[in-house]
N, C-alpha and C. Protein backbone atom coordinates (compact mmCIF):
# COMPACT_ATOMS: atom_id res chain seq x y z
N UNK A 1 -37.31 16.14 12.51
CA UNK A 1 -36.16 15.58 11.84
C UNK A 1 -36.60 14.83 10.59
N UNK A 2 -35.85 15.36 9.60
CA UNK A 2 -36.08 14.61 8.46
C UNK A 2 -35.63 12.64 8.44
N UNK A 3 -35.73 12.48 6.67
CA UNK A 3 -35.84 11.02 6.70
C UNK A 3 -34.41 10.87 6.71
N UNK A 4 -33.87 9.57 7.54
CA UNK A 4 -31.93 9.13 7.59
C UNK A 4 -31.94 8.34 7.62
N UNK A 5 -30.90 7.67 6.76
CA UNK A 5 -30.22 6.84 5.94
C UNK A 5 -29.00 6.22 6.43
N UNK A 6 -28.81 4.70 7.14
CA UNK A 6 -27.71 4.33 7.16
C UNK A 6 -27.00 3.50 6.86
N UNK A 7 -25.99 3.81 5.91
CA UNK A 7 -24.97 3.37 5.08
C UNK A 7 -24.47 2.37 6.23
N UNK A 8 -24.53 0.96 6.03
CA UNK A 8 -23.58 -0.37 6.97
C UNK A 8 -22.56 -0.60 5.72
N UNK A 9 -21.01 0.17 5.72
CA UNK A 9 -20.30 -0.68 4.88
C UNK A 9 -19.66 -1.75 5.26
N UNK A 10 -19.44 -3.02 4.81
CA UNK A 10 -18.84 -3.89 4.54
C UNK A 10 -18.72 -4.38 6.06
N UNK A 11 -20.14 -4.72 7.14
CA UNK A 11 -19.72 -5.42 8.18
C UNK A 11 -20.16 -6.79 7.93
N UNK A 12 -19.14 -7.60 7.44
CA UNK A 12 -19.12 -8.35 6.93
C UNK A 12 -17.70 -10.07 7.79
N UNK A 13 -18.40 -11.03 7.91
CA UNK A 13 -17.49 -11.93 8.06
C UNK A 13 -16.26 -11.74 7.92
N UNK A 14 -15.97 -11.35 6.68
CA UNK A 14 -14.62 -11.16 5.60
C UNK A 14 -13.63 -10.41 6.81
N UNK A 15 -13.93 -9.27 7.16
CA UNK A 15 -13.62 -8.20 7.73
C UNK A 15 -13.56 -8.75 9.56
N UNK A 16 -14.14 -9.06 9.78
CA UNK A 16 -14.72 -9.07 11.09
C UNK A 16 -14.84 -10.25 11.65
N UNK A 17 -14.26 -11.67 11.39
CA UNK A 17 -13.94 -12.26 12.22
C UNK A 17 -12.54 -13.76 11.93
N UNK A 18 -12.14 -13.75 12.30
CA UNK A 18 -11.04 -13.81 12.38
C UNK A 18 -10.64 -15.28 11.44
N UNK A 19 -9.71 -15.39 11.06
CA UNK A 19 -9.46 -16.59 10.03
C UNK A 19 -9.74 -15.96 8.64
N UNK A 20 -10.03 -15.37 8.30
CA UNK A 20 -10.41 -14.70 7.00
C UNK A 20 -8.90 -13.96 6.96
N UNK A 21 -8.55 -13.73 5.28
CA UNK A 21 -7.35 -12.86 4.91
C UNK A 21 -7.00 -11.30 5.24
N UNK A 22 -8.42 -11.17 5.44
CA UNK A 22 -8.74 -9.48 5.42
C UNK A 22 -9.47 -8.98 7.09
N UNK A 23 -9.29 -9.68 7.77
CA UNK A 23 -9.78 -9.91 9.14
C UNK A 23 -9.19 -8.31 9.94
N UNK A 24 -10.05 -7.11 10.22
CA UNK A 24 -9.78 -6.10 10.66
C UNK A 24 -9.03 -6.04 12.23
N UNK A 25 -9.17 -7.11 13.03
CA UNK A 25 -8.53 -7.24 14.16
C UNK A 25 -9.59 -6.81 15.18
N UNK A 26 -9.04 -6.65 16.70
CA UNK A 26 -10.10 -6.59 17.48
C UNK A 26 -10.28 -4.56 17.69
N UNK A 27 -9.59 -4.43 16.93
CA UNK A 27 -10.67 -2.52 17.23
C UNK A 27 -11.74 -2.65 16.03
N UNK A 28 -11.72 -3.08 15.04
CA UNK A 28 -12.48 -3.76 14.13
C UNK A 28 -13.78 -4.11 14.94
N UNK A 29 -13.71 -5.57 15.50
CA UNK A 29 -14.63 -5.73 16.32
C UNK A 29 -15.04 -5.31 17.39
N UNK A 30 -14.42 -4.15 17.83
CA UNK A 30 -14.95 -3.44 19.06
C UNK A 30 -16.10 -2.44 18.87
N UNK A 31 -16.30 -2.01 17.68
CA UNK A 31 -17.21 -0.89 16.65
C UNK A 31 -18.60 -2.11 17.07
N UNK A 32 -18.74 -3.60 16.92
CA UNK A 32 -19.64 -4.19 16.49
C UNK A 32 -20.79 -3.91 17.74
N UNK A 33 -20.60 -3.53 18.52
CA UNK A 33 -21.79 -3.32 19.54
C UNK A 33 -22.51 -2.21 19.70
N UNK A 34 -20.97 -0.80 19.14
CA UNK A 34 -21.84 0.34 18.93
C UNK A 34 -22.31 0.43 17.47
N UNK A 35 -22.65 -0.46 16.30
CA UNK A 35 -23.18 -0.24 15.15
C UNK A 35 -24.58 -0.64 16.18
N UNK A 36 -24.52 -2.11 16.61
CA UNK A 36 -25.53 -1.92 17.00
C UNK A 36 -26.71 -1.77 17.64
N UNK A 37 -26.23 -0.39 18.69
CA UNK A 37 -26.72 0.31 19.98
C UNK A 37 -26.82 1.52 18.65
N UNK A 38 -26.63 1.84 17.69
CA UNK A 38 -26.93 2.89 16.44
C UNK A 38 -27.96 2.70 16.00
N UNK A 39 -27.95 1.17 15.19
CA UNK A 39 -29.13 0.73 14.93
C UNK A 39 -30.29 0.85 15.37
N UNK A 40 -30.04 0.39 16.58
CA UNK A 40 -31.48 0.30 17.44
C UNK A 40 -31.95 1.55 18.02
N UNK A 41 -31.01 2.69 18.06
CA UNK A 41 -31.26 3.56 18.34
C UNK A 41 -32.02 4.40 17.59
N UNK A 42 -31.69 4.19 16.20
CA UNK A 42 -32.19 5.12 14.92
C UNK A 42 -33.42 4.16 14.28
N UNK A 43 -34.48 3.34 15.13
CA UNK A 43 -35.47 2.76 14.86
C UNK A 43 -36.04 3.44 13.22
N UNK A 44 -36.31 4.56 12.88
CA UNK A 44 -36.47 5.08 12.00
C UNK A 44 -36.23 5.20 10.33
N UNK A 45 -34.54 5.04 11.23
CA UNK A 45 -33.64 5.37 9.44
C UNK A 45 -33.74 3.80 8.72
N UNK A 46 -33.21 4.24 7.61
CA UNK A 46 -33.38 3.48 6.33
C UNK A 46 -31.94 2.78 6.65
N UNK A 47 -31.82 1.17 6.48
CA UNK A 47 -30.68 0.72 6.81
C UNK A 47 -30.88 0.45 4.97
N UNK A 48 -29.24 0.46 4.97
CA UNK A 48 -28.23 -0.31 3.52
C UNK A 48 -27.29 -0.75 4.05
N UNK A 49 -27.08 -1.70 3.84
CA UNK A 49 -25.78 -2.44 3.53
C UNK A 49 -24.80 -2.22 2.70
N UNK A 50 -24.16 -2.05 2.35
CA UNK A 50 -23.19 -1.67 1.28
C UNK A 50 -21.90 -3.13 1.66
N UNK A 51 -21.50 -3.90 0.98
CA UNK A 51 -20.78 -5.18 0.96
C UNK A 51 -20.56 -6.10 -0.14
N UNK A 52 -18.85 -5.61 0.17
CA UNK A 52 -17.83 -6.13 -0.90
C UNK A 52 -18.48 -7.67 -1.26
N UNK A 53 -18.20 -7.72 -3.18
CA UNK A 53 -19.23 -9.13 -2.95
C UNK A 53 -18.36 -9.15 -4.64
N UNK A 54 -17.28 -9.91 -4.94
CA UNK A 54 -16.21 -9.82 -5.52
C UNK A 54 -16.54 -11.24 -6.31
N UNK A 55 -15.82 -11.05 -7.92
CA UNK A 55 -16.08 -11.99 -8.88
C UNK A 55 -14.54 -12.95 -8.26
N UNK A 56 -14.50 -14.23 -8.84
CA UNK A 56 -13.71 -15.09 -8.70
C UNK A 56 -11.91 -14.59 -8.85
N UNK A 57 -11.98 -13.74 -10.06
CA UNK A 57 -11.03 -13.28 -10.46
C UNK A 57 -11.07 -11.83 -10.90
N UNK A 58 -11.18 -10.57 -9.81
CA UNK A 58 -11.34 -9.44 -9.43
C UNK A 58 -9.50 -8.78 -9.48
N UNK A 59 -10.21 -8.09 -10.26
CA UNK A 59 -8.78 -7.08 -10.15
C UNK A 59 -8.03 -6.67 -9.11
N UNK A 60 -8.92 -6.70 -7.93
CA UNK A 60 -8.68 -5.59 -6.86
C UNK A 60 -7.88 -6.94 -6.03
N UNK A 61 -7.50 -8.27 -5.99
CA UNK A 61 -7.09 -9.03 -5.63
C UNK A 61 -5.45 -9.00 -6.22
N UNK A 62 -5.43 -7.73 -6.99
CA UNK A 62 -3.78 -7.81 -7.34
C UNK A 62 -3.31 -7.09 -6.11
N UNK A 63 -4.27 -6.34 -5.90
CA UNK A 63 -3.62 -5.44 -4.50
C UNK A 63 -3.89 -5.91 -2.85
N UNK A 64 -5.15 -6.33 -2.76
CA UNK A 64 -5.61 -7.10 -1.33
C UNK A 64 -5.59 -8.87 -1.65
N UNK A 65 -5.16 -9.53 -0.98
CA UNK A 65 -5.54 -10.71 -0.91
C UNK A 65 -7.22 -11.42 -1.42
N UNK A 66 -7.37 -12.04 -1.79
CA UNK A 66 -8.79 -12.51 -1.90
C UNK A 66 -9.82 -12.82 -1.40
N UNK A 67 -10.58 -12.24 -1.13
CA UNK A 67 -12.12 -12.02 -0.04
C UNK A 67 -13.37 -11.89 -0.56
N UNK A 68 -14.11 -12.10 0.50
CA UNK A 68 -15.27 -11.53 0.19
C UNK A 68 -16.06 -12.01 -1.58
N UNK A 69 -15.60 -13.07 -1.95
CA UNK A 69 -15.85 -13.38 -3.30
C UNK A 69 -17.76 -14.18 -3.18
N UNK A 70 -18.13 -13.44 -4.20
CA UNK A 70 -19.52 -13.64 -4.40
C UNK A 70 -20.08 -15.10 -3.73
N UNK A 71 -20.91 -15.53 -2.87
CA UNK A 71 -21.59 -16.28 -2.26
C UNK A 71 -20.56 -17.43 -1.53
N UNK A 72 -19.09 -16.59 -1.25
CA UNK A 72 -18.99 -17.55 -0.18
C UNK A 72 -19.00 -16.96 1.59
N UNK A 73 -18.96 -17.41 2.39
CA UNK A 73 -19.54 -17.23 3.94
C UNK A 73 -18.47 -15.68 4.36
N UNK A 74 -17.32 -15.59 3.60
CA UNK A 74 -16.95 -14.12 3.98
C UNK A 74 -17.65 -13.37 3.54
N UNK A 75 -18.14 -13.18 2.30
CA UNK A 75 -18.95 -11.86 2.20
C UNK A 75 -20.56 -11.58 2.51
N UNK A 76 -20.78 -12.88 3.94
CA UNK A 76 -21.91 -12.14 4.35
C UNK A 76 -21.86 -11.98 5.75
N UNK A 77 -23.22 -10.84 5.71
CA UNK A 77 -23.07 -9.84 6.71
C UNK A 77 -23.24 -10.61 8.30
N UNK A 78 -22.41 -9.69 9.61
CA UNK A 78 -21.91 -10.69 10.53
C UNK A 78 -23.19 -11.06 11.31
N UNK A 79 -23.41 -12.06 11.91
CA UNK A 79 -24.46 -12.37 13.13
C UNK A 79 -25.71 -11.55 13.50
N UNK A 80 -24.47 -10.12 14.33
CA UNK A 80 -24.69 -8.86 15.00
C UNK A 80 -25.74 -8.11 14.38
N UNK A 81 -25.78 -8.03 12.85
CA UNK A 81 -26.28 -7.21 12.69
C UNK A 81 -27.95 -8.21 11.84
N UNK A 82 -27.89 -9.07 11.73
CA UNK A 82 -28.95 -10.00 11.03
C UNK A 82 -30.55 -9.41 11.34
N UNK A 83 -30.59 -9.08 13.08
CA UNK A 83 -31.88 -8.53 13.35
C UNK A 83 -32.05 -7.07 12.54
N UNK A 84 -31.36 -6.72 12.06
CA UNK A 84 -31.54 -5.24 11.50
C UNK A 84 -31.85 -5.63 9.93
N UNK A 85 -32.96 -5.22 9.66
CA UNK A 85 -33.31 -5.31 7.95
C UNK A 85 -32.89 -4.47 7.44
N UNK A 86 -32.47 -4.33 6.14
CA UNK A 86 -31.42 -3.31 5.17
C UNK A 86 -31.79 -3.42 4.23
N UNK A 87 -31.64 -2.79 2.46
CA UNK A 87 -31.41 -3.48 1.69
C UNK A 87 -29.79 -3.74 1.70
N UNK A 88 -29.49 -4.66 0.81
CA UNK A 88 -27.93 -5.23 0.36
C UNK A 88 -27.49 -4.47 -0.51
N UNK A 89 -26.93 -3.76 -0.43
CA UNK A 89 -26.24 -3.73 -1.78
C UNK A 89 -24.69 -3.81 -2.42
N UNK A 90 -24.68 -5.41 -3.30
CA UNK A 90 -23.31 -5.63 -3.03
C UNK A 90 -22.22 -4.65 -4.56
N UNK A 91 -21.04 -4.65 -4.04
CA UNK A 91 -20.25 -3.39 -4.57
C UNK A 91 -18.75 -4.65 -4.66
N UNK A 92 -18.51 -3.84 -5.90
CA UNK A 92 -17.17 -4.41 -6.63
C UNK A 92 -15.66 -3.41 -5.86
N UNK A 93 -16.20 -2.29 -5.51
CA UNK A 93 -15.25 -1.54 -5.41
C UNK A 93 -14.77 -0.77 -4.13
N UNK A 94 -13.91 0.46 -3.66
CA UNK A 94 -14.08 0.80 -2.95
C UNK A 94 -15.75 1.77 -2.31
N UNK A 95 -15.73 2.56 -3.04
CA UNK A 95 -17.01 3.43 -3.10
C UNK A 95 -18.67 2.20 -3.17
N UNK A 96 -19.71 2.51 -2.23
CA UNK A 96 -20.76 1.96 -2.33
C UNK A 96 -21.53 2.21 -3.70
N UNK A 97 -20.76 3.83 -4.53
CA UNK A 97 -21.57 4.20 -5.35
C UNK A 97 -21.27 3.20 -6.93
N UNK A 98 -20.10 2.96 -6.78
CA UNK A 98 -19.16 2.29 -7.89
C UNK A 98 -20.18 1.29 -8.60
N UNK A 99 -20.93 0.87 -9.54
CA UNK A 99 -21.17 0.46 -10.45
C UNK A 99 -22.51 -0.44 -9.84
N UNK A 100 -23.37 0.10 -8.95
CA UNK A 100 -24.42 -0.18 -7.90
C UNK A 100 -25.53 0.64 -8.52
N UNK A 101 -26.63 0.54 -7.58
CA UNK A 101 -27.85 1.44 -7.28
C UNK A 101 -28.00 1.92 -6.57
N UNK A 102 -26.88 2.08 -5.59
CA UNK A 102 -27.11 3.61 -4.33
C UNK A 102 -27.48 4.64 -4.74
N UNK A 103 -27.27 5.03 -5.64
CA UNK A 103 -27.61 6.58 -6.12
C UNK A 103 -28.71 6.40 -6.63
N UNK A 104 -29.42 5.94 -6.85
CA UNK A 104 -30.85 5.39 -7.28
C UNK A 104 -31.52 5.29 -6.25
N UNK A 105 -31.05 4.76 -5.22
CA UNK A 105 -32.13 4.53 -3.88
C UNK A 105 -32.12 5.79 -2.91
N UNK A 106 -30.90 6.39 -3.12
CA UNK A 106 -30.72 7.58 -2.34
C UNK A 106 -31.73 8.47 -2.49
N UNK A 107 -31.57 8.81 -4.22
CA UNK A 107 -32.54 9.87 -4.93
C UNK A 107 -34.00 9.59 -4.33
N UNK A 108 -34.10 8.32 -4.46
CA UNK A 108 -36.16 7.80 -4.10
C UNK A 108 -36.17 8.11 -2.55
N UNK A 109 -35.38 8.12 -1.62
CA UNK A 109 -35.29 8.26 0.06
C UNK A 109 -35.36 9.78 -0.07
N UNK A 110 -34.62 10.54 -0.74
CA UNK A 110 -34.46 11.94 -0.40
C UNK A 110 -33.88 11.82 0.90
N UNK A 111 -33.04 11.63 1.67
CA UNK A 111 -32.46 11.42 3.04
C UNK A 111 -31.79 13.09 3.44
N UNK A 112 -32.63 13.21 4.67
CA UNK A 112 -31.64 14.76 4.73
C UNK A 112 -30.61 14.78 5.44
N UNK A 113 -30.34 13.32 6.05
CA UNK A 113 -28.88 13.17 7.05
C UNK A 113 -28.80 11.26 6.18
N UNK A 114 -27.22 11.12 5.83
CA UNK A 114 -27.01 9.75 6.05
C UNK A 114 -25.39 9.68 6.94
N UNK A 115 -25.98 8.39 7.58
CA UNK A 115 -24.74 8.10 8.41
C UNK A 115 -24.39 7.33 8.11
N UNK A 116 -23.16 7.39 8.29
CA UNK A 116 -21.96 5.81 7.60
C UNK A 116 -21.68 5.58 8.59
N UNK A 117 -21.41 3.83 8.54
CA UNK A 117 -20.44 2.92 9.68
C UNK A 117 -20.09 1.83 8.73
N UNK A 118 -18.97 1.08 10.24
CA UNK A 118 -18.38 0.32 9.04
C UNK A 118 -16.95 -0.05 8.99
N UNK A 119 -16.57 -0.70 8.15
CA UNK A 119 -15.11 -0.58 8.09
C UNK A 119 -14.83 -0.48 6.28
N UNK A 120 -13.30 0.03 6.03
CA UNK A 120 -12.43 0.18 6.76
C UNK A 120 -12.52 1.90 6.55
N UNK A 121 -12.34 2.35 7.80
CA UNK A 121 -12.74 4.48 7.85
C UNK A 121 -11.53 4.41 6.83
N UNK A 122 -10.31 4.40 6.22
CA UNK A 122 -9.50 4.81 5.43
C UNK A 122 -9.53 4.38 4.04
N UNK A 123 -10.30 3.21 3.70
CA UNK A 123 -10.76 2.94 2.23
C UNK A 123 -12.49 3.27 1.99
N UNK A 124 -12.88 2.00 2.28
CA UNK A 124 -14.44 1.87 2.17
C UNK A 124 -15.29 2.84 2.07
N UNK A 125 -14.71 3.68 3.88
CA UNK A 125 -15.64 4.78 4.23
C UNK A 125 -15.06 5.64 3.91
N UNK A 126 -14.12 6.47 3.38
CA UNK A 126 -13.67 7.39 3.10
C UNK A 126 -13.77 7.53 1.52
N UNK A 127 -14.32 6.48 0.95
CA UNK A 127 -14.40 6.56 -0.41
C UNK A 127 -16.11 6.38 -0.63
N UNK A 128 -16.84 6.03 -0.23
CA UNK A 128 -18.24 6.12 -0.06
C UNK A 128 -19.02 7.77 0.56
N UNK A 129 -17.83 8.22 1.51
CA UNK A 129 -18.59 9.42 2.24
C UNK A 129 -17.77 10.49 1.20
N UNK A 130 -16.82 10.42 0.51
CA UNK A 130 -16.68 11.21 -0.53
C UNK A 130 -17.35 11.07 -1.68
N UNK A 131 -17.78 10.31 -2.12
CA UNK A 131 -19.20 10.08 -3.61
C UNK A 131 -20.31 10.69 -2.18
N UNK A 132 -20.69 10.67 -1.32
CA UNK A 132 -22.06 11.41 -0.72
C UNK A 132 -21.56 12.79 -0.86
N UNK A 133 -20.71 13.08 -0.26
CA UNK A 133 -20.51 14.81 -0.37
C UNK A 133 -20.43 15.68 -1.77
N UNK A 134 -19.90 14.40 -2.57
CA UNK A 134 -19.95 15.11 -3.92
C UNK A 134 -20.94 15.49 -4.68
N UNK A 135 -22.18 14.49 -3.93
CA UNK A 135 -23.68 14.41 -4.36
C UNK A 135 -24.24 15.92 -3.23
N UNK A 136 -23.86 16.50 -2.47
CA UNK A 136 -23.80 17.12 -1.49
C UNK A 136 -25.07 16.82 -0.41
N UNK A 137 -25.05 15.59 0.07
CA UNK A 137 -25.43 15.02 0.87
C UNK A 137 -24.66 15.39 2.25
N UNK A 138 -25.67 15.98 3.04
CA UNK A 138 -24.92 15.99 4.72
C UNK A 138 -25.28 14.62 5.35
N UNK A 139 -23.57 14.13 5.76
CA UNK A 139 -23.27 12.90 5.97
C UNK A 139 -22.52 13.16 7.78
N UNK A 140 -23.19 12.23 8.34
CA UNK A 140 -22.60 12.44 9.45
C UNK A 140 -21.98 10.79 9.84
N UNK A 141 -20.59 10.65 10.94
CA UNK A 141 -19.44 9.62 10.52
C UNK A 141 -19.72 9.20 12.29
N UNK A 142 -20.11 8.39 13.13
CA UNK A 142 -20.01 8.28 14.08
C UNK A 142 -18.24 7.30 14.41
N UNK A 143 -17.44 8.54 15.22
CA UNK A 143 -15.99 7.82 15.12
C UNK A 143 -15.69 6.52 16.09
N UNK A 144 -16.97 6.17 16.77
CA UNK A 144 -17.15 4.62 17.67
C UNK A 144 -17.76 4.09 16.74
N UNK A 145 -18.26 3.75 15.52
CA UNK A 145 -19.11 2.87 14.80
C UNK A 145 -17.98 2.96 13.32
N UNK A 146 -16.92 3.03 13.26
CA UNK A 146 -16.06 2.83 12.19
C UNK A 146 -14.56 2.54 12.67
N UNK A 147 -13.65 1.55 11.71
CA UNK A 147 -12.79 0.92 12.03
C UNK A 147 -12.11 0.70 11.43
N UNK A 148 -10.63 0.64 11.04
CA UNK A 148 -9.78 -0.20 10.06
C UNK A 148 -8.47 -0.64 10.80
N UNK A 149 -7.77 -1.59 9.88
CA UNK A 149 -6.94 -2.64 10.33
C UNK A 149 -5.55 -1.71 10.63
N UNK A 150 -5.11 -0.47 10.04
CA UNK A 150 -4.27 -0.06 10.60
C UNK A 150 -4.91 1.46 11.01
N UNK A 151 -4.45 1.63 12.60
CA UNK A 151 -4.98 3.05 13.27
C UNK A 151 -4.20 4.12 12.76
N UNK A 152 -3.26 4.18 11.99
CA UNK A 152 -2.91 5.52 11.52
C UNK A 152 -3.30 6.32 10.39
N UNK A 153 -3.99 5.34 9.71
CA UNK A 153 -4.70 5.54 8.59
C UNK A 153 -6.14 6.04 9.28
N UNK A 154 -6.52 5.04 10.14
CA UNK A 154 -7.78 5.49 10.66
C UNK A 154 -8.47 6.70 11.26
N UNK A 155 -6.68 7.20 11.59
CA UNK A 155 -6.88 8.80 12.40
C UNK A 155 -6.96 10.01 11.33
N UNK A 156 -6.03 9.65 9.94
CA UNK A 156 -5.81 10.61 8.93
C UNK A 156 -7.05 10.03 8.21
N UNK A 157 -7.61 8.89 7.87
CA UNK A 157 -9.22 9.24 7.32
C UNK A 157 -10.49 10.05 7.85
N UNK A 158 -10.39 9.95 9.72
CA UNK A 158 -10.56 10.94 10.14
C UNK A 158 -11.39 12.23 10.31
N UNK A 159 -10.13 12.15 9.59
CA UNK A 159 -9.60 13.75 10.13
C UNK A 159 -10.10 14.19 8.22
N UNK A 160 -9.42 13.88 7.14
CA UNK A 160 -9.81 14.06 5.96
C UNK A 160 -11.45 14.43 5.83
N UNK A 161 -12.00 13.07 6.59
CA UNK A 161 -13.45 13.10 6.17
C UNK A 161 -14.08 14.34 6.76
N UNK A 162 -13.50 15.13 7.89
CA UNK A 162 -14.27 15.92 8.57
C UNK A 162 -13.64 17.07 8.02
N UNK A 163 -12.55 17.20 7.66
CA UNK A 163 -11.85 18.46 7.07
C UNK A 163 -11.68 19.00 5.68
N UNK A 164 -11.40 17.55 5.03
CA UNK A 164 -11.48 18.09 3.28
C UNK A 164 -13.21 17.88 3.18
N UNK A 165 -13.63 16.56 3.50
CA UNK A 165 -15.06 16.30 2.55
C UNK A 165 -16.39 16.91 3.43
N UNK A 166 -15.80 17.14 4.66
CA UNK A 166 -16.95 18.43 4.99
C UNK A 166 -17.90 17.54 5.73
N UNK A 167 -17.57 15.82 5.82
CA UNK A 167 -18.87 15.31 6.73
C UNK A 167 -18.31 15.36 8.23
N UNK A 168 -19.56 15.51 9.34
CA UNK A 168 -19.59 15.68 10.35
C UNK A 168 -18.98 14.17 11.55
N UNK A 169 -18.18 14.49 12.22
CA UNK A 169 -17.30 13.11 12.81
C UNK A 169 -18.63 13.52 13.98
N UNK A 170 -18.66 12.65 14.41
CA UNK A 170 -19.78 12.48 15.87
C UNK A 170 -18.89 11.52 17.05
């Protein structure tokens, strides 16, 4: 088996525990044990982080409430995952690729499988595992290690990711 790569988007305070604006709820936090029984499982792969890490006055706050803003305690990563070393890499946008160095670190890994987890499967990850496929990266989606705040979205991201963008649901 080749070298693999795994994409952690946005498990983050912000997201994941409760009192925060953007707080995914408890199927949200039910993902947090199988990210990491993944982790530990994939001793091997290359961990990233990928996590929303937002200027004071961010555009994207016309549409979501305000989170995750650069160095305060929501936008860092939760407890759970602290024993797992990664690099960080923090992102303005939906996509990990959006105005970052993922695609820079990807290229130097050569990764012949990356797996995403994470939240939310209908923004975050569905917009991150579409910039991998476009790069035509085989991306595989474990559907116990991803989460978002509403499940109907979560079923039609899905289903999208495995049907239009071609990555593998596990």
């Amino acid at each position: 088996m080749g070298k693999e790569v795994i994409i952690v988007v946005d498990m983050l305070k912000g997201f994941l525990e409760k009192g925060y604006p953007l707080y995914c709820g408890g199927d949200a936090r039910a993902i947090i044990p199988n990210v990491v029984s993944l982790l530990k499982d994939k001793k091997d792969a290359e961990i990233i982080y990928v996590c929303d890490n937002h200027a004071e006055d961010d555009k994207e706050f016309k549409m979501f409430p305000r989170h995750c803003v650069k160095g305060s305690v929501e936008s860092e990563i939760i407890e759970e995952l602290k024993p797992f070393k990664g690099r960080v890499i923090p992102k303005t946008r939906y996509s990990g690729f959006y105005n970052t160095n993922l695609e820079s670190i990807l290229k130097e890994i050569a990764p012949e499988k990356v797996i995403v987890a994470g939240v939310c499967t209908d923004i975050c990850i569905m917009h991150t595992v579409a910039d991998l496929r476009n790069r035509d990266y085989n991306v595989e989606v474990p559907a116990s290690c991803v989460a978002s705040f509403d499940n109907d979205n979560h079923r039609f991201a899905l289903k999208h990711i495995e049907k239009v963008l071609g990555a593998k649901i596990v």
